[in-house]
Structures are given as C-alpha cells and as structure tokens.
Protein backbone atom coordinates (compact mmCIF):
# COMPACT_ATOMS: atom_id res chain seq x y z
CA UNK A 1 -30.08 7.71 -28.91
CA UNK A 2 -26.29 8.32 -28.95
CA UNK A 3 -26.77 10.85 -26.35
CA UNK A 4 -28.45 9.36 -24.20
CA UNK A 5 -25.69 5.74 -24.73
CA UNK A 6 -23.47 8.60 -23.77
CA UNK A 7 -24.82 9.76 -20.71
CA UNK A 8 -25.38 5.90 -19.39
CA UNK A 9 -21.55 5.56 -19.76
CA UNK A 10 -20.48 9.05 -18.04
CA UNK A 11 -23.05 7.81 -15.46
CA UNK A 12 -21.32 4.31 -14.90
CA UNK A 13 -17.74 5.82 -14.77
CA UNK A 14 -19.21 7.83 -12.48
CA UNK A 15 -20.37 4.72 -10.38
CA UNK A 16 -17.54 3.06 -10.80
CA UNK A 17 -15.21 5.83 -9.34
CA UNK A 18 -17.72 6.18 -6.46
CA UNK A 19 -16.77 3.00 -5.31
CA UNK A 20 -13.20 2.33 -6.52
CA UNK A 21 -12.02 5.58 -4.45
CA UNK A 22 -12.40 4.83 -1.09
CA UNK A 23 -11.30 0.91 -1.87
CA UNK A 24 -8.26 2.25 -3.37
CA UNK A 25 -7.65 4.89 -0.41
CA UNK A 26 -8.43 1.96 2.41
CA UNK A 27 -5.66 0.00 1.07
CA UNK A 28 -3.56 2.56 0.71
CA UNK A 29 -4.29 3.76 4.48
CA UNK A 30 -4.14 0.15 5.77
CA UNK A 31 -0.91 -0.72 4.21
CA UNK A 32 0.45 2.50 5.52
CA UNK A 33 -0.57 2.18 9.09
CA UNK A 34 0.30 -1.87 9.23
CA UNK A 35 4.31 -0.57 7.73
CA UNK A 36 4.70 2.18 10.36
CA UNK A 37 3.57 -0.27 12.74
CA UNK A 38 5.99 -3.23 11.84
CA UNK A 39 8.87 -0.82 11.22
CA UNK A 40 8.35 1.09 14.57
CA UNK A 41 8.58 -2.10 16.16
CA UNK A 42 12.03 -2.82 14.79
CA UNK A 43 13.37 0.92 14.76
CA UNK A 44 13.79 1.05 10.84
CA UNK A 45 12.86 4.23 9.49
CA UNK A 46 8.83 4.32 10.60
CA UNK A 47 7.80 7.41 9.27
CA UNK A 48 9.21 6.43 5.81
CA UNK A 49 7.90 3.44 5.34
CA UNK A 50 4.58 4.90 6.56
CA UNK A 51 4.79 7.74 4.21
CA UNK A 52 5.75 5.64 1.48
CA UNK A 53 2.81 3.28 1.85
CA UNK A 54 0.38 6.22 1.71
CA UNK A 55 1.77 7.11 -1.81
CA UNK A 56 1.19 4.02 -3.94
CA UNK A 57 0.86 0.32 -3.63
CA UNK A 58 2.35 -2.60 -3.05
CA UNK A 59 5.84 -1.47 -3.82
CA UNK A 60 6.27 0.06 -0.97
CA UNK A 61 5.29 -3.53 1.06
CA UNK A 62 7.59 -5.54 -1.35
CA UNK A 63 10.42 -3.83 -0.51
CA UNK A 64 9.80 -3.40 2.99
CA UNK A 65 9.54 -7.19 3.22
CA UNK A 66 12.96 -7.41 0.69
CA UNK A 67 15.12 -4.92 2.80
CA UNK A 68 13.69 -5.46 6.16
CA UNK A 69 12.63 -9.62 6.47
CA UNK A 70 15.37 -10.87 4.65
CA UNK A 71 18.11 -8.72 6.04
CA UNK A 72 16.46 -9.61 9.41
CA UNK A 73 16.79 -13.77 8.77
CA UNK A 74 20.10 -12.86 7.42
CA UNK A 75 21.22 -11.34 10.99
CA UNK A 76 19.87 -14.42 12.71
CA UNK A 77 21.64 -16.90 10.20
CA UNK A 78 24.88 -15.10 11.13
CA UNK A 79 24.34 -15.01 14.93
CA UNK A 80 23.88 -18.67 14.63
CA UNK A 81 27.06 -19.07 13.39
C-alpha cells in the first residue's frame, strides 16, 4: 500500500511539473519580449533588459520600471522647470 501511495505522489509531481513548466517559461518569454520592446523604444539597453527578463522573474520588470519610469517622469519634471 505504501508503494503504491508512493507512486500516486511521483505521479502528481509529475503532473504538476507538466503543467507548471511551460506557465513558468510563458511568463518568462512574455516578460522578456514586452522589456526589449519598451526599452527599444526608448534606446535603454534592449538586449539587457531582454536577456534579463528571460532569466528570472519579476525583478527584472521592477527594476526596469524603478530605473527607467521614474528616471523618465523625473526628466519631464525637470524640463518643466
């Protein structure tokens, strides 16, 4: 009976990763693509920002918002001036 409780949780895990992979690798992809596309648009370092996002998430979209949003409204504040 243990072996078989055993082989109903291997089997689940198995499940589970079946599905949790390609989640985990769309949102990785998608988070990628949408910060190469944003920082191409604005000349600020595309190819790292896509590389980055393709590594982990969302650090690499919380900082691109930090260093590249707020610097931008920062600009704008100062032109206004």
């Amino acid at each position: 009976m243990n072996q078989l409780n055993e082989l109903n949780r291997t089997i689940a895990t198995e499940m589970n990763l079946y599905v949790l992979i390609p989640f985990i690798a769309a949102i990785l992809l998608t988070q990628s693509i949408l910060l190469f596309i944003d920082a191409k648009k604005r000349n600020k370092y595309p190819w790292f920002w896509g590389l980055w996002g393709l590594i982990q998430a969302p650090t690499p979209t919380l900082f691109y918002l930090l260093f590249i949003y707020i610097s931008k409204r920062r600009q704008i504040k100062r032109m206004e001036e």
